[in-house]
C-alpha atoms as a PDB file:
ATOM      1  CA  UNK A   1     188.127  26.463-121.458  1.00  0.00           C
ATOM      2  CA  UNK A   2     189.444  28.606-118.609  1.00  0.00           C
ATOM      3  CA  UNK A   3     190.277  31.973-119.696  1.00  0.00           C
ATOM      4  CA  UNK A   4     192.962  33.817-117.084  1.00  0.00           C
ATOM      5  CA  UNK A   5     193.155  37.345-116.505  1.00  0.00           C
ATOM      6  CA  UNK A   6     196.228  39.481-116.787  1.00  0.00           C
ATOM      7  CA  UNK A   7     196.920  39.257-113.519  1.00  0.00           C
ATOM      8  CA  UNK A   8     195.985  35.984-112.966  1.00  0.00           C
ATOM      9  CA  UNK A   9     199.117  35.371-115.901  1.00  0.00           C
ATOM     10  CA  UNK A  10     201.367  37.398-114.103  1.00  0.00           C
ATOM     11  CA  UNK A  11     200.619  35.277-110.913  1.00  0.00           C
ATOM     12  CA  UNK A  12     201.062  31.756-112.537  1.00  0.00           C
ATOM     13  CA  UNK A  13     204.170  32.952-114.345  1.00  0.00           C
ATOM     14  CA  UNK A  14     205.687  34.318-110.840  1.00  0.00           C
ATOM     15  CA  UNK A  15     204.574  30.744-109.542  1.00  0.00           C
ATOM     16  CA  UNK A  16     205.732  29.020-112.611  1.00  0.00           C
ATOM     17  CA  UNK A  17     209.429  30.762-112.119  1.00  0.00           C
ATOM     18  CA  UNK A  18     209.611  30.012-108.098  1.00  0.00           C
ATOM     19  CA  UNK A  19     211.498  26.822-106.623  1.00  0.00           C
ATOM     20  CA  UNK A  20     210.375  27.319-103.395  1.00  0.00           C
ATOM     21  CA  UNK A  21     206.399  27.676-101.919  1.00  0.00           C
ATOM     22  CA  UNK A  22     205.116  31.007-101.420  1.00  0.00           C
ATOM     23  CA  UNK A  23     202.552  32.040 -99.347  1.00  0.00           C
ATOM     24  CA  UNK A  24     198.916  34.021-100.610  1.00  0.00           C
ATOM     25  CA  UNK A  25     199.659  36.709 -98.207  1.00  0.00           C
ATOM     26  CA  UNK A  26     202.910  37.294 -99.834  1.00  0.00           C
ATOM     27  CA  UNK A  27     201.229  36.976-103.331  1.00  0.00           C
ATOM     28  CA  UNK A  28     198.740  39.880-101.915  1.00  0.00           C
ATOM     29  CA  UNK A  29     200.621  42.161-101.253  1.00  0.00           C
ATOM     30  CA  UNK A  30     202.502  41.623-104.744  1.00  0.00           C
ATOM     31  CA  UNK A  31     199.929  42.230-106.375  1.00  0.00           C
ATOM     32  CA  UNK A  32     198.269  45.080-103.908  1.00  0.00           C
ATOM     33  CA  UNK A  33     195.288  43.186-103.484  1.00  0.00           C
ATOM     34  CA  UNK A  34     193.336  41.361-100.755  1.00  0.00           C
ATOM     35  CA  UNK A  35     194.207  38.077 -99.650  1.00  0.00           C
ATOM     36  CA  UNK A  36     190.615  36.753-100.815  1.00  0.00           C
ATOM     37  CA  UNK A  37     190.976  38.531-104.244  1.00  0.00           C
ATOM     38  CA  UNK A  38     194.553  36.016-104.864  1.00  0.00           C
ATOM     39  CA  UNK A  39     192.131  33.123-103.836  1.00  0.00           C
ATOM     40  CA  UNK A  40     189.984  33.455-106.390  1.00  0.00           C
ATOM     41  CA  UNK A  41     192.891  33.853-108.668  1.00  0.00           C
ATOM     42  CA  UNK A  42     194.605  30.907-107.909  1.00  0.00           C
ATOM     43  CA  UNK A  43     190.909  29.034-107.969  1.00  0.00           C
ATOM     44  CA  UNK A  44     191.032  30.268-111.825  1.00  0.00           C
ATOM     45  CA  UNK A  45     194.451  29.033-112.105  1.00  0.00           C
ATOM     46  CA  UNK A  46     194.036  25.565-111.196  1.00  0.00           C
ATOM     47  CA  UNK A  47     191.432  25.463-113.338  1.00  0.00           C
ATOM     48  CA  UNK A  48     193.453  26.274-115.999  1.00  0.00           C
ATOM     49  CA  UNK A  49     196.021  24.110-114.759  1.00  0.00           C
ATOM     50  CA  UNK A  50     194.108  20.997-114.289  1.00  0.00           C
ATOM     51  CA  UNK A  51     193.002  21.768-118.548  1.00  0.00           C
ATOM     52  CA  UNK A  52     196.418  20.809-119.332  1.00  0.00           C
ATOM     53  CA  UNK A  53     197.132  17.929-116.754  1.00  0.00           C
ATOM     54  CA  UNK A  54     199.339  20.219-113.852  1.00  0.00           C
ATOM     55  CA  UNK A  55     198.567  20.593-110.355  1.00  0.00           C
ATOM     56  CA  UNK A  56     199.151  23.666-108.152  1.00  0.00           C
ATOM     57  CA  UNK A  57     200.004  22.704-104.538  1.00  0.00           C
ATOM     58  CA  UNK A  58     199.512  24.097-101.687  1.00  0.00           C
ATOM     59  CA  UNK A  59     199.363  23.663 -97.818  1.00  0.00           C
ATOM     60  CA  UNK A  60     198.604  25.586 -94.685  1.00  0.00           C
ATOM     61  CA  UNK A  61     202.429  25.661 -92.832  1.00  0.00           C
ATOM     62  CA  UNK A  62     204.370  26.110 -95.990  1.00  0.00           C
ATOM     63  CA  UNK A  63     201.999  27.916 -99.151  1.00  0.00           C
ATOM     64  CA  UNK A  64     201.477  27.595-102.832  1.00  0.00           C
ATOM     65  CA  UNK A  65     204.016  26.090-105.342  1.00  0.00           C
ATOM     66  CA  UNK A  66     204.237  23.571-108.169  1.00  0.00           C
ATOM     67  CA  UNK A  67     206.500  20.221-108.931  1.00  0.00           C
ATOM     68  CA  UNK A  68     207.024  20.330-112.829  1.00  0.00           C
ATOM     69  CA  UNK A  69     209.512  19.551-115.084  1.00  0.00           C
ATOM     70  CA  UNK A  70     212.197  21.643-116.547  1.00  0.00           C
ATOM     71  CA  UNK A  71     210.102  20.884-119.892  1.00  0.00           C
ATOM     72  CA  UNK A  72     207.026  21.668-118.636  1.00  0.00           C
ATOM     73  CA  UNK A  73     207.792  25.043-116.993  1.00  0.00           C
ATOM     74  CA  UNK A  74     209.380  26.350-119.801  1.00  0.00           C
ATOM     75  CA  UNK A  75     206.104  25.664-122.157  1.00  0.00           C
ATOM     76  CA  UNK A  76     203.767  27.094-119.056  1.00  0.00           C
ATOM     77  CA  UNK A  77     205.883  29.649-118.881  1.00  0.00           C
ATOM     78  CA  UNK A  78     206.151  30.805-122.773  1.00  0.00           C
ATOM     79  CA  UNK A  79     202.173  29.639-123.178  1.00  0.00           C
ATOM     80  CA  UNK A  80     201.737  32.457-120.624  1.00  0.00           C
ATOM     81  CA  UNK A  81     203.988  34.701-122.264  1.00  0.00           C
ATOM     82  CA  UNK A  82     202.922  34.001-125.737  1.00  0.00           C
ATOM     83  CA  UNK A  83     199.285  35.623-124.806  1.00  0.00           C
ATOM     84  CA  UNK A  84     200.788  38.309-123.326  1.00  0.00           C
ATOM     85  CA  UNK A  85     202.803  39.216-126.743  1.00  0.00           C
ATOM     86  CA  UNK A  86     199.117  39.898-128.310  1.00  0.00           C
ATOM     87  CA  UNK A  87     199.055  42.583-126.219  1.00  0.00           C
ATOM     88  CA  UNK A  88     202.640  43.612-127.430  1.00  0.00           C
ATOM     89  CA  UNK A  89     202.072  46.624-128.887  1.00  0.00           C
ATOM     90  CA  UNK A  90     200.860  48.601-125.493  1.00  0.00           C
ATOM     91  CA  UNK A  91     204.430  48.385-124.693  1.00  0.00           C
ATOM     92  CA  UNK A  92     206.671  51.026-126.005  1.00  0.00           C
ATOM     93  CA  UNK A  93     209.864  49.869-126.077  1.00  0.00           C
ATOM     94  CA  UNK A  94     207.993  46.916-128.100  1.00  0.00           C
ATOM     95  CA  UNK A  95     206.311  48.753-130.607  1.00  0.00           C
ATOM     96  CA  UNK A  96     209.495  50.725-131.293  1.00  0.00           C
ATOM     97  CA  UNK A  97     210.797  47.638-132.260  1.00  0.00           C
ATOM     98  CA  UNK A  98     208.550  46.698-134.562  1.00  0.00           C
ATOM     99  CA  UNK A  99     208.489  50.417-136.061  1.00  0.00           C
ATOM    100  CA  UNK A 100     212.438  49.710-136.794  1.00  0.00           C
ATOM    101  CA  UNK A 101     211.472  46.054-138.586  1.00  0.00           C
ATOM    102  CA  UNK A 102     208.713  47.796-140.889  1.00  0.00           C
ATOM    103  CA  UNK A 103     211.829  51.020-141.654  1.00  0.00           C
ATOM    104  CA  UNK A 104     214.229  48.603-142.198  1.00  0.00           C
ATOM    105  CA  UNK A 105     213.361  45.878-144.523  1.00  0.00           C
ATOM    106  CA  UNK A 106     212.089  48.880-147.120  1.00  0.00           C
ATOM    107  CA  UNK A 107     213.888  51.504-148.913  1.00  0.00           C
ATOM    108  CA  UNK A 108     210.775  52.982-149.329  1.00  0.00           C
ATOM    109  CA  UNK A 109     208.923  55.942-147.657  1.00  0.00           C
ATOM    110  CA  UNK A 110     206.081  54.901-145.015  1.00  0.00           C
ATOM    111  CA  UNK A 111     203.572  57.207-143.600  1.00  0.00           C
ATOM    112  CA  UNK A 112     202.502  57.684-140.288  1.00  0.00           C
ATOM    113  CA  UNK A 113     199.001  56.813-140.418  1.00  0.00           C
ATOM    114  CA  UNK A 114     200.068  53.467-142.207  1.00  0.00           C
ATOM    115  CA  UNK A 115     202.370  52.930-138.919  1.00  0.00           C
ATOM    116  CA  UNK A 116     199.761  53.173-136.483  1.00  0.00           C
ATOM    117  CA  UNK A 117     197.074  51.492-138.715  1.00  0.00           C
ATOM    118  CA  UNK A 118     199.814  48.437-138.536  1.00  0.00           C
ATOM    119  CA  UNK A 119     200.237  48.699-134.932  1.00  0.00           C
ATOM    120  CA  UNK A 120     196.681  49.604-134.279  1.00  0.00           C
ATOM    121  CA  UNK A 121     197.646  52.925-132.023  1.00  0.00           C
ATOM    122  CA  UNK A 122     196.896  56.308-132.836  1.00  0.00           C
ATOM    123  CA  UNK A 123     199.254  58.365-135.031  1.00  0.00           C
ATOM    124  CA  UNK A 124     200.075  60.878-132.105  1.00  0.00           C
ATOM    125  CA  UNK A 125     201.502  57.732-130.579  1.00  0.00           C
ATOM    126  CA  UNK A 126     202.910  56.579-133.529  1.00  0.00           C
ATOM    127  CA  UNK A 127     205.231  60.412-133.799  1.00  0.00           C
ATOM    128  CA  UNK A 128     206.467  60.277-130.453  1.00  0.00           C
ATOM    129  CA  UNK A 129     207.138  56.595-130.948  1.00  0.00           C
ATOM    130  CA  UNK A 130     209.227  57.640-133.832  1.00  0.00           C
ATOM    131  CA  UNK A 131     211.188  60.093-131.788  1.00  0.00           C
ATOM    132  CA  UNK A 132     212.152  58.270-128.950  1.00  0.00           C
ATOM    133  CA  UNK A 133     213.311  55.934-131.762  1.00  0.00           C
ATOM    134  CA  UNK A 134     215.670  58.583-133.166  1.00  0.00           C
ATOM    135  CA  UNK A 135     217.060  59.545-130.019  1.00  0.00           C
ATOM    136  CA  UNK A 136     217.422  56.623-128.124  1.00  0.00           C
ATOM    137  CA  UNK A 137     217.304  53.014-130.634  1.00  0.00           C
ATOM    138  CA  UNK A 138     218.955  54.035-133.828  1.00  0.00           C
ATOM    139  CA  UNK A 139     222.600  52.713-134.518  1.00  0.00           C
ATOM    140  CA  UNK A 140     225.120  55.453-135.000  1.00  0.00           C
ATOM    141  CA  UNK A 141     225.350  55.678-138.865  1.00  0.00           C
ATOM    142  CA  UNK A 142     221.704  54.985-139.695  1.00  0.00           C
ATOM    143  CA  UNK A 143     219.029  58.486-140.031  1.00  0.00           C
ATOM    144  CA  UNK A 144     215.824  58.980-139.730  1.00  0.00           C
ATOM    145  CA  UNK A 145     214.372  60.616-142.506  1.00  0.00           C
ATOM    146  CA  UNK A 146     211.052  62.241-142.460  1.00  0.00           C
ATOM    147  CA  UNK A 147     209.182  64.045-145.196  1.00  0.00           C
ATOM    148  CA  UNK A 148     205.944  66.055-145.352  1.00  0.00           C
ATOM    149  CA  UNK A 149     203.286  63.773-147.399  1.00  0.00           C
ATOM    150  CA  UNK A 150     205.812  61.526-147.926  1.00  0.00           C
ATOM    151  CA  UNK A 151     206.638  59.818-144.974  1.00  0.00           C
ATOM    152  CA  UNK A 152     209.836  57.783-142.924  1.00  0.00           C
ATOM    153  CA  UNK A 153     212.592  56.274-144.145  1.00  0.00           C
ATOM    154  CA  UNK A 154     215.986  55.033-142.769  1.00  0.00           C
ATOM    155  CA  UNK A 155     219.093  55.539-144.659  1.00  0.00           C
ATOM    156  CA  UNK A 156     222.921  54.432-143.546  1.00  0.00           C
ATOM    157  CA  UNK A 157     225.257  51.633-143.997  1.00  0.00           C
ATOM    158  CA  UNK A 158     224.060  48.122-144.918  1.00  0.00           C
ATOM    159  CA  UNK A 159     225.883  46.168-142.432  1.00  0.00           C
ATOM    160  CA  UNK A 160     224.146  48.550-139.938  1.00  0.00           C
ATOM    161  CA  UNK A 161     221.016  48.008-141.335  1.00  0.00           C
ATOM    162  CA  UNK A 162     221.253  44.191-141.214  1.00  0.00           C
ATOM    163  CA  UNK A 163     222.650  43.969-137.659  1.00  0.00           C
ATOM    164  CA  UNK A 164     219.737  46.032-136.286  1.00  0.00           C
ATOM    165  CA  UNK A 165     217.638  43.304-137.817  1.00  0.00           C
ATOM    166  CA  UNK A 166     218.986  40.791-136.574  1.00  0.00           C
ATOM    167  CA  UNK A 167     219.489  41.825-133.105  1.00  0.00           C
ATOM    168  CA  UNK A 168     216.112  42.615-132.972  1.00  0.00           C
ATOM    169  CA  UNK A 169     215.156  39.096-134.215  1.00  0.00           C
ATOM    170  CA  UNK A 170     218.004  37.461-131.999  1.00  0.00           C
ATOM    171  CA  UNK A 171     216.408  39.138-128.451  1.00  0.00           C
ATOM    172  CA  UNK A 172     213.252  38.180-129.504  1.00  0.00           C
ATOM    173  CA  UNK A 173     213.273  34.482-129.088  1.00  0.00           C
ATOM    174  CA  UNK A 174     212.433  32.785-125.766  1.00  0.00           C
ATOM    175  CA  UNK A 175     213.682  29.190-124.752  1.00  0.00           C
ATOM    176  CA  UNK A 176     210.357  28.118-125.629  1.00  0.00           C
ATOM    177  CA  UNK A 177     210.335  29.553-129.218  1.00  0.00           C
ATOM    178  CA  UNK A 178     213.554  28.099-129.896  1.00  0.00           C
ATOM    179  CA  UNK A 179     211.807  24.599-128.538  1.00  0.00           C
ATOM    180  CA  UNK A 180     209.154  25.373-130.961  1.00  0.00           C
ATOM    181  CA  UNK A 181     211.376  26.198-133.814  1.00  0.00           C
ATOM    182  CA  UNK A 182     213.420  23.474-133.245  1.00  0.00           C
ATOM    183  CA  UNK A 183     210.604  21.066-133.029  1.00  0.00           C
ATOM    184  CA  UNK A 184     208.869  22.700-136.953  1.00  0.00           C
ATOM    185  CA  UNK A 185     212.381  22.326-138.220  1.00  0.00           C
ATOM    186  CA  UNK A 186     212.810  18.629-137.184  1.00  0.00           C
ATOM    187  CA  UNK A 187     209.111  17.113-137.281  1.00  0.00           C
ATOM    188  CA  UNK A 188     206.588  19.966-138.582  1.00  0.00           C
ATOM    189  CA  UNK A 189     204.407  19.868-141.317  1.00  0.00           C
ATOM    190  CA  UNK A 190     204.353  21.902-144.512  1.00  0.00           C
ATOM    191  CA  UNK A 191     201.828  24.350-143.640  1.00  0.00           C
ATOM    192  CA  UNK A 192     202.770  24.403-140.029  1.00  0.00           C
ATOM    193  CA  UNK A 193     203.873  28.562-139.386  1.00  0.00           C
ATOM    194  CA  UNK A 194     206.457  30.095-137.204  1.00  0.00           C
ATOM    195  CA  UNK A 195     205.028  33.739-135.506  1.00  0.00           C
ATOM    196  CA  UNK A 196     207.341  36.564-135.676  1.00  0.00           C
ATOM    197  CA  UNK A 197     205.751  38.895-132.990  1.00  0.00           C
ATOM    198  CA  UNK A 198     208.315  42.038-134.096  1.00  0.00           C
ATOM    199  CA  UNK A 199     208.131  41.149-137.466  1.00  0.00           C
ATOM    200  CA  UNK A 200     204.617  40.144-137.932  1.00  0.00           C
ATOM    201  CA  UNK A 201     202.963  41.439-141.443  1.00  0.00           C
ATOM    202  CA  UNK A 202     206.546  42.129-142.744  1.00  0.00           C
ATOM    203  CA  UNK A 203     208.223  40.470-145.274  1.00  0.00           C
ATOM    204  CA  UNK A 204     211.045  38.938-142.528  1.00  0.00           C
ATOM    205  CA  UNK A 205     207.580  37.088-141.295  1.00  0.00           C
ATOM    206  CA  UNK A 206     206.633  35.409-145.024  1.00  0.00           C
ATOM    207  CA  UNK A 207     210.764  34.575-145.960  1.00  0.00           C
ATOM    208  CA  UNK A 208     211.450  33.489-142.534  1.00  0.00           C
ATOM    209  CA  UNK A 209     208.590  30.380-142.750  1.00  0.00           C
ATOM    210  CA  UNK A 210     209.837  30.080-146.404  1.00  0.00           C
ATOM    211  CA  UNK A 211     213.374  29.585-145.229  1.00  0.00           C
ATOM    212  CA  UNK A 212     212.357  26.801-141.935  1.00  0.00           C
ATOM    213  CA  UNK A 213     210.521  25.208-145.205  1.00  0.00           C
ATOM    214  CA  UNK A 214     213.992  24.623-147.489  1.00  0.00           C
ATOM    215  CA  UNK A 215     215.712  23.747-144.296  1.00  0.00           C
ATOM    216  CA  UNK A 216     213.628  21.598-142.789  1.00  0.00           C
ATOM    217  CA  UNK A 217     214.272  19.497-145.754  1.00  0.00           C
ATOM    218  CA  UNK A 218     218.159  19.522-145.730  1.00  0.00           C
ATOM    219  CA  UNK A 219     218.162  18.642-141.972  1.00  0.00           C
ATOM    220  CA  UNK A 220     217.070  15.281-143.500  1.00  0.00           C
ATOM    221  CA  UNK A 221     219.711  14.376-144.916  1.00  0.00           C
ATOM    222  CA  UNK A 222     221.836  15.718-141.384  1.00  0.00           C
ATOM    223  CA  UNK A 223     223.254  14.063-138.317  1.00  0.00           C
ATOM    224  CA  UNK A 224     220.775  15.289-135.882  1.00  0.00           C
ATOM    225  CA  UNK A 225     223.284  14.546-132.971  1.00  0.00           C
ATOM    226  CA  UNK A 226     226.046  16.676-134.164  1.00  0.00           C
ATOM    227  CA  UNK A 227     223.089  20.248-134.999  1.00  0.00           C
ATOM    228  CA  UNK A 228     223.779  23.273-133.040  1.00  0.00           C
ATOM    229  CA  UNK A 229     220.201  25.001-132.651  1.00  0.00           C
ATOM    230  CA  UNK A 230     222.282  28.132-131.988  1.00  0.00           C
ATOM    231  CA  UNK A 231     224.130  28.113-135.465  1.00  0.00           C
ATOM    232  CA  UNK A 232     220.441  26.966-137.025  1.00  0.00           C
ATOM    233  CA  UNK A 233     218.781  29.833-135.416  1.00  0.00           C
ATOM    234  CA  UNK A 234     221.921  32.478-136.869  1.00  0.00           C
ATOM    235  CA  UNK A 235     221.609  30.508-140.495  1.00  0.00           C
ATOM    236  CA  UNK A 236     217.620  30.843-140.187  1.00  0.00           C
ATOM    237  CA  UNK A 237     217.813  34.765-139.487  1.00  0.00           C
ATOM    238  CA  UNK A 238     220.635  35.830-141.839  1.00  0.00           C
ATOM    239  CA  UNK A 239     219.683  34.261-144.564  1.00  0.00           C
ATOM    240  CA  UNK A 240     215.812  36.040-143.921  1.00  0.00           C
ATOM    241  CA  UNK A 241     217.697  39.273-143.738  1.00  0.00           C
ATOM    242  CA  UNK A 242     219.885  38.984-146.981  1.00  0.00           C
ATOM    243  CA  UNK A 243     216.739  37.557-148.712  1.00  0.00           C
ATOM    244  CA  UNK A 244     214.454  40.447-147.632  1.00  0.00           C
ATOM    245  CA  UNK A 245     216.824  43.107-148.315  1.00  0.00           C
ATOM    246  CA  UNK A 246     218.320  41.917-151.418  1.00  0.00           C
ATOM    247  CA  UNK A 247     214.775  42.026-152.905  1.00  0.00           C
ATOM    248  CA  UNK A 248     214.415  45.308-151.941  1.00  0.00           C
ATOM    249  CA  UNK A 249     217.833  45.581-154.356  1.00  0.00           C
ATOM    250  CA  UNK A 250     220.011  46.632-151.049  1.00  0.00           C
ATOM    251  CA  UNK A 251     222.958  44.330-151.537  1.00  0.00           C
ATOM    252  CA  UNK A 252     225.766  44.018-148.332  1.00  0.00           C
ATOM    253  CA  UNK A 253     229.042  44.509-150.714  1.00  0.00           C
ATOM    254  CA  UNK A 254     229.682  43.867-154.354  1.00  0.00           C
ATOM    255  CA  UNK A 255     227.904  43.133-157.798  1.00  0.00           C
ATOM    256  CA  UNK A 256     230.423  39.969-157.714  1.00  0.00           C
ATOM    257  CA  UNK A 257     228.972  36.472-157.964  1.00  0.00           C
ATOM    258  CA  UNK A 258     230.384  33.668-155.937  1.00  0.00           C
ATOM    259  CA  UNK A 259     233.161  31.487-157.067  1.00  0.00           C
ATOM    260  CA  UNK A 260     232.819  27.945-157.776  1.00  0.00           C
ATOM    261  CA  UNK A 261     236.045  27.474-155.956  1.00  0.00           C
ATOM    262  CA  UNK A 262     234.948  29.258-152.251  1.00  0.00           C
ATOM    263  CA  UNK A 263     231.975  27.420-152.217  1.00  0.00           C
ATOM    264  CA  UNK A 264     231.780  24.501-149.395  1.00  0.00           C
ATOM    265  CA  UNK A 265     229.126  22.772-151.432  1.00  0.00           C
ATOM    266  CA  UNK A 266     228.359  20.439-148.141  1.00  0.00           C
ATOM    267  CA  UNK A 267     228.184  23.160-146.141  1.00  0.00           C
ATOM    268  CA  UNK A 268     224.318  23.914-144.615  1.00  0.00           C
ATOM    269  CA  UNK A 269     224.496  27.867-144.728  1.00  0.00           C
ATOM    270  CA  UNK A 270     225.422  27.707-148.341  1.00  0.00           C
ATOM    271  CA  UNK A 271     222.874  24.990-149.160  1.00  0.00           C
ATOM    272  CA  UNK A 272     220.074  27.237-147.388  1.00  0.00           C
ATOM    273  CA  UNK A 273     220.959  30.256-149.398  1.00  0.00           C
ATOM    274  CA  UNK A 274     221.271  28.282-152.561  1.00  0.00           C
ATOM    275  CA  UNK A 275     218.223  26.729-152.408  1.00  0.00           C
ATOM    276  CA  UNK A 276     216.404  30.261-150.610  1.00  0.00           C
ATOM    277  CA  UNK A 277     217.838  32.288-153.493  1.00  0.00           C
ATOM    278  CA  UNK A 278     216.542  30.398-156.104  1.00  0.00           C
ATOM    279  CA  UNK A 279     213.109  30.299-154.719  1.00  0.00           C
ATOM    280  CA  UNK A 280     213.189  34.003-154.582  1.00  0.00           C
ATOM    281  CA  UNK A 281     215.261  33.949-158.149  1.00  0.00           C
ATOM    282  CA  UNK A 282     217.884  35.782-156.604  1.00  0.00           C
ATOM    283  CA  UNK A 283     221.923  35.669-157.666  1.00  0.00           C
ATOM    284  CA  UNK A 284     224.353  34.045-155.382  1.00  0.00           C
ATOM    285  CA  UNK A 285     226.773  37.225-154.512  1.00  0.00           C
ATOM    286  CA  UNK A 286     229.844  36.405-152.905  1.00  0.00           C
ATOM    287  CA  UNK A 287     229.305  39.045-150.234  1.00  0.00           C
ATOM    288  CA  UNK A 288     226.157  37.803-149.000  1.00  0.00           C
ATOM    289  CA  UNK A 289     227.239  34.342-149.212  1.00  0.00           C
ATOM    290  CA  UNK A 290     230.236  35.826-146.777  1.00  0.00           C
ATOM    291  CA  UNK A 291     228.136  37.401-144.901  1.00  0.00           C
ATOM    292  CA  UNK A 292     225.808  34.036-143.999  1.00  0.00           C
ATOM    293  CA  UNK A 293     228.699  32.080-143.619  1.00  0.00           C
ATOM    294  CA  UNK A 294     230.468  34.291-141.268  1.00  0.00           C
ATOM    295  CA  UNK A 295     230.405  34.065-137.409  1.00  0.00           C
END
């Protein structure tokens, strides 16, 4: 199987993206590179190409470009993209994010050396990672707390705490990961999993494929026609959160169970939770089941 280099992936995304040909001699000087370096580039690309049934065109007068499908580009594209995440933690701004998922979903202290043994980066890295954090990704109303021998912690408001999460989660998806999702939720298998790249080896990650699992079985029952993948996605992700951080015993308002009487029983957001919570033997409080349910 053709393996592409990073800058042969950079290349076929560029190409993947472009309606119109482009020439090699504009690709070269992209990339700062010699005309003959992009040919053997693009002869690696075909290659891989022609594995999964595309061509790459080209001709003298007008260039290089490709006739696909929207379909097809959008799986090229996030194929492409999705190799690229496994080098996601090079990326600062990326790792930062994940350093916010792993302070976030515990109330607990975590050192630095367990940080950058997760993200597989040395702990130098890992402390000025955490202080761009401070300064420049944490919410108004949540701290970073840091103790000798101890470790990191974030403290603040719940609903602060939650949104974080979830706008972290919410940026993270692509078109094609929503395809994917979409596709596990409506025709996967039981031990088919769903990759959280910011939340991977957290417990968001394990609830998350745990949640797909309870709703993939409701959507069953559903009219497919009338499912908004948006409102599936927000269901799918809030009721991870609540889960997550309600077993960590940080609740979003009151002690207070539901009422029999506010329930919409044929409502899906309830029906997740309901059958989420008890899977995780966790009580139905009237504030999370709010906070699901809202918009």
């Amino acid at each position: 199987m053709q393996q592409l280099t990073k800058r042969e992936r950079q290349l076929l995304i560029y190409l993947v993206e472009m309606s119109e040909p482009v020439t090699i001699k504009k690709l070269a000087e992209k990339e700062n590179v010699s005309v003959r370096t992009i040919k053997y580039d693009l002869d690696d690309i075909r290659e891989w190409l022609n594995e999964r049934k595309q061509v790459l065109y080209s001709k003298r007068s007008q260039g290089i470009w490709m006739n696909i499908s929207s379909s097809d580009r959008i799986k090229l594209k996030s194929e492409l993209m999705d190799v690229n995440r496994f080098e996601i933690f090079a990326d600062q701004s990326l790792r930062i994010k994940r350093l916010l998922i792993m302070l976030l979903v515990t109330k607990e202290a975590i050192t630095g050396m367990k940080m950058a043994n997760a993200l597989d980066v040395s702990k130098d890295t890992i402390m000025n990672d955490l202080d761009v954090l401070e300064n420049n990704f944490l919410k108004e109303g949540l701290t970073l707390n840091r103790q000798a021998r101890k470790g990191f912690w974030i403290t603040g408001e719940e609903r602060l705490v939650r949104l974080t999460i979830e706008e972290i989660l919410q940026k993270e998806f692509t078109d094609y990961d929503i395809y994917k999702l979409m596709s596990l939720l409506l025709n996967g298998g039981e031990t088919e999993y769903f990759e959280m790249y910011s939340a991977t080896a957290t417990p968001i990650q394990e609830v998350f494929n745990q949640v797909i699992i309870r709703m993939r079985h409701l959507l069953e029952f559903e009219n497919l026609e009338k499912l908004n993948y948006a409102e599936l996605l927000n269901i799918l992700i809030r009721v991870t959160i609540a889960t997550v951080r309600l077993r960590k015993e940080a609740t979003i308002g009151r002690y207070q169970l539901v009422a029999e009487q506010e329930l919409d029983k044929n409502d899906l957001s309830y029906r997740v939770m309901q059958q989420v919570f008890d899977y995780y033997q966790l009580p139905l409080f009237e504030d999370e089941y709010h906070y699901i349910y809202s918009d």
